[in-house]
C-alpha atoms as a PDB file:
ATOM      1  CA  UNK A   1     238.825  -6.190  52.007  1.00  0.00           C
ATOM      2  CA  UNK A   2     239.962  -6.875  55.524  1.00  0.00           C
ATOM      3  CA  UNK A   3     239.240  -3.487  56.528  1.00  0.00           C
ATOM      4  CA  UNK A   4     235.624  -3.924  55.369  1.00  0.00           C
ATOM      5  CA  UNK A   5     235.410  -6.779  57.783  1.00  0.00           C
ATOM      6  CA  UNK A   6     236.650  -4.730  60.473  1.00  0.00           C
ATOM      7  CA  UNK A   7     234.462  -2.341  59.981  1.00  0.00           C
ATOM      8  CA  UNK A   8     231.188  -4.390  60.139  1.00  0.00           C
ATOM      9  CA  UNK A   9     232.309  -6.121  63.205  1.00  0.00           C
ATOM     10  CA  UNK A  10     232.605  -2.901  64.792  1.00  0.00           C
ATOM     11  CA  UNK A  11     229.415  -1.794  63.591  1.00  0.00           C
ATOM     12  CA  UNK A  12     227.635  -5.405  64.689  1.00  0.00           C
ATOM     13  CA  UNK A  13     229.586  -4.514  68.143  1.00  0.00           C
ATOM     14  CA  UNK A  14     227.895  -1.120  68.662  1.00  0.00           C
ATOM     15  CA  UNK A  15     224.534  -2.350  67.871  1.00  0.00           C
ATOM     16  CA  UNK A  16     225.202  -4.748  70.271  1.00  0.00           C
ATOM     17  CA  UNK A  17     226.280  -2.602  72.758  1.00  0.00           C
ATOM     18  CA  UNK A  18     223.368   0.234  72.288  1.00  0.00           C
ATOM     19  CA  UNK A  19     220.869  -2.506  72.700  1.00  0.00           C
ATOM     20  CA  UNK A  20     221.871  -3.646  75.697  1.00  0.00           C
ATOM     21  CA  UNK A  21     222.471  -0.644  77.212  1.00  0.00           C
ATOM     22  CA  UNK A  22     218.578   0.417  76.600  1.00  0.00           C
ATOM     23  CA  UNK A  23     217.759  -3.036  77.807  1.00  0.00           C
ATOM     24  CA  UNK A  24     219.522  -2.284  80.926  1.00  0.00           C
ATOM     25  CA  UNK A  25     218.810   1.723  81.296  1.00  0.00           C
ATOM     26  CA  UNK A  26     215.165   0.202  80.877  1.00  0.00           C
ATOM     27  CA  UNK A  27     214.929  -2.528  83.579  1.00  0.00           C
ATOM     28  CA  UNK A  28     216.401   0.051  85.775  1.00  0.00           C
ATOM     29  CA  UNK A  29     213.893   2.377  85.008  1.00  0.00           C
ATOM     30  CA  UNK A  30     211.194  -0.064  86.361  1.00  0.00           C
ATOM     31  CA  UNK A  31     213.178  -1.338  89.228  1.00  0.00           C
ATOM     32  CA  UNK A  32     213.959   1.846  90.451  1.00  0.00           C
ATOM     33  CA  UNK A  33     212.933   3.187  93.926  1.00  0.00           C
ATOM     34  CA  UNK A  34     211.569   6.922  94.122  1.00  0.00           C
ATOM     35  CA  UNK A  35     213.932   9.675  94.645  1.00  0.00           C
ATOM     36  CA  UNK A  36     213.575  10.035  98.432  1.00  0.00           C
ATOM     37  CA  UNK A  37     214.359  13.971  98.420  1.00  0.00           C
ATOM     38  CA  UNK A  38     211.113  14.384  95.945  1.00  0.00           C
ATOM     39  CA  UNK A  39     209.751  12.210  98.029  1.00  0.00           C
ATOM     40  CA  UNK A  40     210.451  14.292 100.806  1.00  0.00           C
ATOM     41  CA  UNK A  41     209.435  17.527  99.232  1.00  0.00           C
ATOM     42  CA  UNK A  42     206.387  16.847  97.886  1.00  0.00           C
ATOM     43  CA  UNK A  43     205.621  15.760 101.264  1.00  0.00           C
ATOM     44  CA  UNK A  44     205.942  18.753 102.986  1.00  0.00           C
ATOM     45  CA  UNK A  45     203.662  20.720 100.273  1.00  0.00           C
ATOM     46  CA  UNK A  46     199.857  20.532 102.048  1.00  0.00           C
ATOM     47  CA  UNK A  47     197.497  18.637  99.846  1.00  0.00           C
ATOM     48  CA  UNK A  48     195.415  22.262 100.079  1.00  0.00           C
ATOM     49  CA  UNK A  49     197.698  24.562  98.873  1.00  0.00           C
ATOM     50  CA  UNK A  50     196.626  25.810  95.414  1.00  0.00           C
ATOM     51  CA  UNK A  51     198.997  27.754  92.648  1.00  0.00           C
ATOM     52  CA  UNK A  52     197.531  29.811  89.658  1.00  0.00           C
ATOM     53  CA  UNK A  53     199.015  31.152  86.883  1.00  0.00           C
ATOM     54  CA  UNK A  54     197.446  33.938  85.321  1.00  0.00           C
ATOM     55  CA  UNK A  55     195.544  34.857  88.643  1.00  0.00           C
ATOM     56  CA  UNK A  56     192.003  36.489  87.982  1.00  0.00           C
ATOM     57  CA  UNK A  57     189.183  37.439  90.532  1.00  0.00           C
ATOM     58  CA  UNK A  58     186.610  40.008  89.718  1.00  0.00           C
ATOM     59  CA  UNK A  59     184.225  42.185  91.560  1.00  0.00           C
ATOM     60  CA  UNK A  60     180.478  42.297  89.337  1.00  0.00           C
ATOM     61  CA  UNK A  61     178.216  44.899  91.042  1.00  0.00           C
ATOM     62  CA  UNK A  62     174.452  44.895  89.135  1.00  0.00           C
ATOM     63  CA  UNK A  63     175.410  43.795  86.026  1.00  0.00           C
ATOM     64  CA  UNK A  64     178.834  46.232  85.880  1.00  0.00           C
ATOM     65  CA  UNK A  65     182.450  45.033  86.913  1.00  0.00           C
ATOM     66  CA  UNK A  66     183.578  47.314  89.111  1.00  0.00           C
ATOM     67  CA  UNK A  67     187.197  46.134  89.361  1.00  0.00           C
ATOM     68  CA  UNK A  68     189.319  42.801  88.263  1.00  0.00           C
ATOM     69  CA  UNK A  69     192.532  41.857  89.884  1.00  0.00           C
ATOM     70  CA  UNK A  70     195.003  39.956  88.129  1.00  0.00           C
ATOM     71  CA  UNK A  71     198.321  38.378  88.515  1.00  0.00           C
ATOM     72  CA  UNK A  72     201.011  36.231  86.528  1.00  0.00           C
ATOM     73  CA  UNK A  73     201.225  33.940  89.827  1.00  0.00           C
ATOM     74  CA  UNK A  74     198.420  33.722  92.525  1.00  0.00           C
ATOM     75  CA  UNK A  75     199.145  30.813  95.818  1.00  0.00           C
ATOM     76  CA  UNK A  76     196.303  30.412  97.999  1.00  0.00           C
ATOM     77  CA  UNK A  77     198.181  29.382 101.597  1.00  0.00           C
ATOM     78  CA  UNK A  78     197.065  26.195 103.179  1.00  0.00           C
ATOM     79  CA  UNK A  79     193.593  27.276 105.290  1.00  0.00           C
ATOM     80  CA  UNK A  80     192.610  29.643 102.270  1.00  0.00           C
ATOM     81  CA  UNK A  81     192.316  32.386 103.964  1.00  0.00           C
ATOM     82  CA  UNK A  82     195.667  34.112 102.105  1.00  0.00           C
ATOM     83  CA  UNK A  83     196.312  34.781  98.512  1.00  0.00           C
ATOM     84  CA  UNK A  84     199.983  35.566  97.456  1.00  0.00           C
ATOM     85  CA  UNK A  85     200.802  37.270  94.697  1.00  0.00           C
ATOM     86  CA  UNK A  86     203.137  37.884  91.859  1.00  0.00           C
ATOM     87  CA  UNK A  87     203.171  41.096  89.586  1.00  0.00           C
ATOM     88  CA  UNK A  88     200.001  42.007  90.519  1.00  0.00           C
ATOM     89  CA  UNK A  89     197.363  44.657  88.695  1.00  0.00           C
ATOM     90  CA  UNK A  90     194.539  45.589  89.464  1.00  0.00           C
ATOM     91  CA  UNK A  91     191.458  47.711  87.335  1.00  0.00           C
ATOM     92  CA  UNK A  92     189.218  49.435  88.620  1.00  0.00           C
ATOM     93  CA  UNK A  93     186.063  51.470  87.020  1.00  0.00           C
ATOM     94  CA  UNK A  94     185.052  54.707  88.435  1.00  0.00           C
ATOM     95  CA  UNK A  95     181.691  55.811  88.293  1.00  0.00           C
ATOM     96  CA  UNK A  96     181.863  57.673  84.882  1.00  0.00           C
ATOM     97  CA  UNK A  97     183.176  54.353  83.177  1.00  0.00           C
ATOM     98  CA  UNK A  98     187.130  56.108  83.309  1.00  0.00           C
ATOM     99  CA  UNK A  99     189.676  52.845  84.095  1.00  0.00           C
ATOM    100  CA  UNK A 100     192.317  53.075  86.721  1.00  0.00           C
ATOM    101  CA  UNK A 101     194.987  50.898  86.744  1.00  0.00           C
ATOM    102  CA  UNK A 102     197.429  49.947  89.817  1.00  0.00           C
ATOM    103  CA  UNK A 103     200.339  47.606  89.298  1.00  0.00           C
ATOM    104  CA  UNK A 104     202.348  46.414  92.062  1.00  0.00           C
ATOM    105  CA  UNK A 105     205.465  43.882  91.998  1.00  0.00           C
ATOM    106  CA  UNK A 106     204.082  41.524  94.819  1.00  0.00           C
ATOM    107  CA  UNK A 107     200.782  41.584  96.938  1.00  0.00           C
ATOM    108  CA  UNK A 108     198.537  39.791 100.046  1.00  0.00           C
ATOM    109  CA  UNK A 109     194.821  38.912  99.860  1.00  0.00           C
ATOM    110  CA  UNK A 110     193.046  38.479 103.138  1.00  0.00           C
ATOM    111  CA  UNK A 111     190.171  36.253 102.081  1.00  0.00           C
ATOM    112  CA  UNK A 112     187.380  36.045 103.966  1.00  0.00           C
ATOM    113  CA  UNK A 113     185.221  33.234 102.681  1.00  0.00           C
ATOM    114  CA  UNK A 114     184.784  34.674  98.915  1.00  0.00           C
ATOM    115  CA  UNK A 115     185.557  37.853  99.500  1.00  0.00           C
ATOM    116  CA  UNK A 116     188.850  39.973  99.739  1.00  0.00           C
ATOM    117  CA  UNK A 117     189.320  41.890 102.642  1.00  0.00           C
ATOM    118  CA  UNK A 118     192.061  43.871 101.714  1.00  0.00           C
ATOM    119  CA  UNK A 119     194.995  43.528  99.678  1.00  0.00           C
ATOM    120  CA  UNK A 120     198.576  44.640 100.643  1.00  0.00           C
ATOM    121  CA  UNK A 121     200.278  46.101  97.629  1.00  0.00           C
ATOM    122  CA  UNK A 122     203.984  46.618  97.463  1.00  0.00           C
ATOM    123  CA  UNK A 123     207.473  46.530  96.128  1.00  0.00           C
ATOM    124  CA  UNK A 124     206.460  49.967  93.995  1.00  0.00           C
ATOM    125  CA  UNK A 125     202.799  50.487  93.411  1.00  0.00           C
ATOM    126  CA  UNK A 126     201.958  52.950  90.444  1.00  0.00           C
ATOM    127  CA  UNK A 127     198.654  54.272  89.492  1.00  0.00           C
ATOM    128  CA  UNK A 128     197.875  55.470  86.620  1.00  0.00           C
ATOM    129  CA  UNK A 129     194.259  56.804  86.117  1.00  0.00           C
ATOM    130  CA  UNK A 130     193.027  60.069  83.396  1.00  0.00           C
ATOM    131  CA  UNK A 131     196.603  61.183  82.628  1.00  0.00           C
ATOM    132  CA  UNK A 132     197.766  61.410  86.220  1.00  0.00           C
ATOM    133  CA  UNK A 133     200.525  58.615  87.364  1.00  0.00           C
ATOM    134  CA  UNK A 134     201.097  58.294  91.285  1.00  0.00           C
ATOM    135  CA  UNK A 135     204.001  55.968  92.685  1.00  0.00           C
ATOM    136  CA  UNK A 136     204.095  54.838  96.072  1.00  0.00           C
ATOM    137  CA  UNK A 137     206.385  52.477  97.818  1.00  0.00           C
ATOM    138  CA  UNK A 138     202.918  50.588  99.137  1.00  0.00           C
ATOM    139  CA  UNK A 139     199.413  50.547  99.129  1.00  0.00           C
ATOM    140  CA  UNK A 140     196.259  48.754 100.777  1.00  0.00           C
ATOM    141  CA  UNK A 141     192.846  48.190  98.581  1.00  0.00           C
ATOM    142  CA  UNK A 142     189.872  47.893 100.305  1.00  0.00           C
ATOM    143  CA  UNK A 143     187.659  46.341  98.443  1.00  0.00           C
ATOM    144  CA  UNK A 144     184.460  46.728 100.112  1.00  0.00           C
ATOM    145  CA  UNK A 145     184.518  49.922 100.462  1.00  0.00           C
ATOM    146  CA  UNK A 146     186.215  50.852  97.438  1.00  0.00           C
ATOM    147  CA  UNK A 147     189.247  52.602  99.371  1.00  0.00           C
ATOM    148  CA  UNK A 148     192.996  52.515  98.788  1.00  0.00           C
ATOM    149  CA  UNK A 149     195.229  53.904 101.403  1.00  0.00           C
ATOM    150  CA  UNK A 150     199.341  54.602 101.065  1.00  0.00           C
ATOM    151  CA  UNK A 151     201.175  55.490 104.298  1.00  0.00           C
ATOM    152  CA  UNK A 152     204.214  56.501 103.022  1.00  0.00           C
ATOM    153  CA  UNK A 153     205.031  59.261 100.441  1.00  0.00           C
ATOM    154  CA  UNK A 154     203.186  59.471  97.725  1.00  0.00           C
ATOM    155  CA  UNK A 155     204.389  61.092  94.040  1.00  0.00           C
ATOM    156  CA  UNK A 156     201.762  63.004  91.497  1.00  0.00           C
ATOM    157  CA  UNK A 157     202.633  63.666  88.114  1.00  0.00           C
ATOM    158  CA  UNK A 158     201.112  64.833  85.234  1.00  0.00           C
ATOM    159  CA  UNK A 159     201.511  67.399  82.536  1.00  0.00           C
ATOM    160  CA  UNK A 160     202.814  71.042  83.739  1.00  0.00           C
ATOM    161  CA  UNK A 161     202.467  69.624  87.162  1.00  0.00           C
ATOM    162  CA  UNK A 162     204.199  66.939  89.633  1.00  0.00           C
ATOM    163  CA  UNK A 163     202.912  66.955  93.759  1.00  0.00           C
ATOM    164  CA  UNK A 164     204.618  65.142  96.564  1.00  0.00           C
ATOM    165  CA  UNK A 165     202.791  64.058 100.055  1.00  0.00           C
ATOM    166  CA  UNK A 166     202.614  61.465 102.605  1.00  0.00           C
ATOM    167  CA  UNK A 167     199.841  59.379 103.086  1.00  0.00           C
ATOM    168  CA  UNK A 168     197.019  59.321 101.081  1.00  0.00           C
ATOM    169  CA  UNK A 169     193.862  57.535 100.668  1.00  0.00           C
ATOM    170  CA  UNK A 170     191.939  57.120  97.342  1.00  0.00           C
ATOM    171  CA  UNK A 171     187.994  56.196  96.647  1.00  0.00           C
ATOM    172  CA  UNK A 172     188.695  54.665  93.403  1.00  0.00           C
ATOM    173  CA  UNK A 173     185.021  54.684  91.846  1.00  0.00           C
ATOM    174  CA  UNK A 174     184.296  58.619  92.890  1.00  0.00           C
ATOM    175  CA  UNK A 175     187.780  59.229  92.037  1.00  0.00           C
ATOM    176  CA  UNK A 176     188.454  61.001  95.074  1.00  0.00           C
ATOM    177  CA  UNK A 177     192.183  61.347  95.920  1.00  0.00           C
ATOM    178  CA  UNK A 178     193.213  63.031  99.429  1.00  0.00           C
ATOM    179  CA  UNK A 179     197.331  63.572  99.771  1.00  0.00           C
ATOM    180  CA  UNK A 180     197.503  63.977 103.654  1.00  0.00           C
ATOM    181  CA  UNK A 181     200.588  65.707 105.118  1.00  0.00           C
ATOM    182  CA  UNK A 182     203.630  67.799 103.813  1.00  0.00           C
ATOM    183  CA  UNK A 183     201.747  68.216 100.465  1.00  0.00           C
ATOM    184  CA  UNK A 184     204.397  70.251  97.971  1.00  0.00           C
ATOM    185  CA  UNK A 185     202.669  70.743  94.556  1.00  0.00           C
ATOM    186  CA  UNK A 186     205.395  72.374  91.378  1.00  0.00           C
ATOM    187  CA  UNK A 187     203.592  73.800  88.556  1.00  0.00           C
ATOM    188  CA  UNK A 188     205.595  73.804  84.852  1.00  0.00           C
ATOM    189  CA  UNK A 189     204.668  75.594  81.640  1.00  0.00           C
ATOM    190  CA  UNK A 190     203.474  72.975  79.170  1.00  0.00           C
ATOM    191  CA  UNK A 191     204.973  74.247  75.877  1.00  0.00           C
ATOM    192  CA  UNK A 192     202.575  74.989  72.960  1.00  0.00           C
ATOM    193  CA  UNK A 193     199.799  76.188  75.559  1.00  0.00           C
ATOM    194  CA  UNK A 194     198.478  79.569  75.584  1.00  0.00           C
ATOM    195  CA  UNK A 195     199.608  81.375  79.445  1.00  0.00           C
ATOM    196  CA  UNK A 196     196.272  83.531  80.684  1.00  0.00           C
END
């Protein structure tokens, strides 16, 4: 019997106890002063600066889109004139409705009102358009004028055939690739085809 009573006192005690520590936790919830370092931090953001996930912008020409660029992570800078991005990829349509498709681990938009001036593509860009893949190191799209440009060397591959160059620059929508210097091209037998 006694250790019934003991038990309910300790029980009553708890109670006690949990309820006034949530009475207390509470007041000092109200009373409390903001963090300063948030404070601070969220200072220092600029009230401009926008952050997107899931980054989208496409390019309509008459009716048609003639490429989309996309991103998991898009941050406009603070005078909106830069667009930073993460994991980007961008589609483009050439003229005979074939897609190409560029991905690149980070890239730079130069805006220019609302319209990209170029985008700076690197940490790997690959390419991969009509069974042909192409890695480069970096790349700059032109919008306007539908060109992409790589200055540094430039890997083709495809079936029965791999070529390596420096420099190159693309016109995505004609599909018009140009490899510029030291241009090797290796040429394999693709098994099962007939040899003329």
């Amino acid at each position: 019997m006694r250790l019934r009573h003991v038990a309910r006192l300790i029980a009553t005690l708890g109670a006690v106890a949990l309820i006034t520590v949530a009475f207390v936790a509470g007041r000092l919830m109200r009373s409390r002063a903001p963090d300063r370092a948030l404070d601070s931090m969220l200072a220092s953001i600029p009230a401009s600066m926008v952050h997107a996930n899931d980054f989208r912008w496409t390019q309509m020409k008459n009716g048609q889109k003639q490429w989309e660029l996309t991103a998991r992570e898009g941050t406009y800078s603070e005078d909106r004139t830069r667009v930073i991005l993460d994991l980007a990829t961008l589609r483009a349509w050439a003229q005979d409705g074939h897609q190409m498709v560029l991905h690149a681990a980070e890239g730079v938009l130069d805006l220019a009102g609302n319209q990209i001036e170029r985008a700076d593509l690197r940490g790997g860009v690959t390419i991969d358009y009509a069974g042909f893949v192409l890695d480069t190191p970096e790349a700059v799209f032109f919008p306007q004028q539908d060109r992409l440009e790589a200055s540094g060397v430039v890997h083709v591959r495809s079936e029965g055939m791999t070529v390596e160059g420096v420099g190159m620059e693309a016109h995505l929508r004609s599909r018009l690739f140009t490899l510029k210097h030291n241009v090797t091209t290796v040429l394999t037998a693709v098994k099962g085809s007939r040899a003329s």
